[in-house]
Protein backbone atom coordinates (compact mmCIF):
# COMPACT_ATOMS: atom_id res chain seq x y z
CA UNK A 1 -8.02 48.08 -5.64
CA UNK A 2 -8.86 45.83 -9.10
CA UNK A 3 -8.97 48.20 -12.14
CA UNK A 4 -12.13 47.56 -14.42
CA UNK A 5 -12.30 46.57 -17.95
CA UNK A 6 -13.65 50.29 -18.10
CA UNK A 7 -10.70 51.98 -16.95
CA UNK A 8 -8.04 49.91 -18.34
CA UNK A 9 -10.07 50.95 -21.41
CA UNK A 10 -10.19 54.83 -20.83
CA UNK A 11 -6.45 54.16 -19.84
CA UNK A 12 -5.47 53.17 -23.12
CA UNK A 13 -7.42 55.32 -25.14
CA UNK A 14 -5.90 58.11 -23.06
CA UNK A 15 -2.39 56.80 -23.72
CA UNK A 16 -2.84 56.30 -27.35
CA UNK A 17 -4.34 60.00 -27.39
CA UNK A 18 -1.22 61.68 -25.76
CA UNK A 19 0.78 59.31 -27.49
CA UNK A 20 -0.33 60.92 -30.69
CA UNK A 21 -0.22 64.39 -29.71
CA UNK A 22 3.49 63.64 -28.70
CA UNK A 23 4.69 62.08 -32.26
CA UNK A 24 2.83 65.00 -34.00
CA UNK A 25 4.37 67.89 -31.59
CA UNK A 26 7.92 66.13 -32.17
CA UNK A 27 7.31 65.66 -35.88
CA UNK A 28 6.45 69.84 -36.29
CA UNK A 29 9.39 70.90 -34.14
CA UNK A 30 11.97 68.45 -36.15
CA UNK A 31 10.17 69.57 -39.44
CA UNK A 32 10.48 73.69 -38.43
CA UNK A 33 14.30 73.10 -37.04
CA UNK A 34 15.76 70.68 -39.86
CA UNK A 35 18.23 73.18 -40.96
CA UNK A 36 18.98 74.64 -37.60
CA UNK A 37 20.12 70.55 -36.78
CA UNK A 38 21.82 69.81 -39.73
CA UNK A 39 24.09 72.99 -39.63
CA UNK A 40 24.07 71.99 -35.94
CA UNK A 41 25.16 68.15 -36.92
CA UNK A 42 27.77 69.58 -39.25
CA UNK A 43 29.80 72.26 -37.19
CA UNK A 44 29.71 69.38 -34.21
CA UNK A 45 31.29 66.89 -36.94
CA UNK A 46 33.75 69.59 -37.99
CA UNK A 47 34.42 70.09 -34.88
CA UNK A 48 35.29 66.58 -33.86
CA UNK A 49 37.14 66.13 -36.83
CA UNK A 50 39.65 68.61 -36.19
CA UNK A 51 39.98 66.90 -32.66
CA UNK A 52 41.01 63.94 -33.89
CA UNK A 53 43.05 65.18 -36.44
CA UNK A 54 44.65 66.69 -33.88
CA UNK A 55 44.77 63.35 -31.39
CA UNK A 56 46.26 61.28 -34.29
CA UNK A 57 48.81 64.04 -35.17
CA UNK A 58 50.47 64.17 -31.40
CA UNK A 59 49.94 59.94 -31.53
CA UNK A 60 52.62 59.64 -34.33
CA UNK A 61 54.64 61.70 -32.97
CA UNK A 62 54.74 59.94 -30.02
CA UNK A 63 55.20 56.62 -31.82
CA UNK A 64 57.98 58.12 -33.46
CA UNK A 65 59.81 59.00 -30.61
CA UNK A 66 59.07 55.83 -29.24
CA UNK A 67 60.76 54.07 -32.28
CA UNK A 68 63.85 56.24 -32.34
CA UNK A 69 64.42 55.49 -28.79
CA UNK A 70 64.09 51.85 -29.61
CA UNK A 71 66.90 52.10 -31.77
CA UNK A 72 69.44 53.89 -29.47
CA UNK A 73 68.79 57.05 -31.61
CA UNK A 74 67.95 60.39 -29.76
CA UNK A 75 64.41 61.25 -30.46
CA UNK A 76 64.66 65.43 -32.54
CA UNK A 77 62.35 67.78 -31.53
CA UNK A 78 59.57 66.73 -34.17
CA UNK A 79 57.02 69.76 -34.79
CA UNK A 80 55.27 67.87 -38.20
């Protein structure tokens, strides 16, 4: 079945309609919620921080082990 001028039309307007309740709903929630996500945003970047503090941290040790064993030497416990 062909769709008329008339509803591709109505179709449109009817997109463009709900298109522009959407943008406005989206626009009041991030307006009312702006500091709930930026104190979100910053605890998750905290967060992540401390992870990969953490990663880089247990890296060089490794790497340092890895060295000492390269030069015959017997890798210490290493806690720093």
């Amino acid at each position: 079945m062909k769709t008329t001028d008339y509803q591709r039309e109505y179709q449109k307007k009817y997109r463009e309609k709900n298109r522009e309740k959407l943008n406005k709903t989206s626009r009041e929630y991030a307006e009312q919620h702006r500091e709930e996500m930026k104190e979100y945003c910053r605890e998750y970047r905290r967060i992540n921080k401390e992870r990969v503090n953490a990663y880089e941290k247990e890296r060089r040790k490794k790497n340092k082990e890895k060295r000492l064993l390269a030069r015959g030497e017997t890798p210490q416990k290493i806690d720093s």
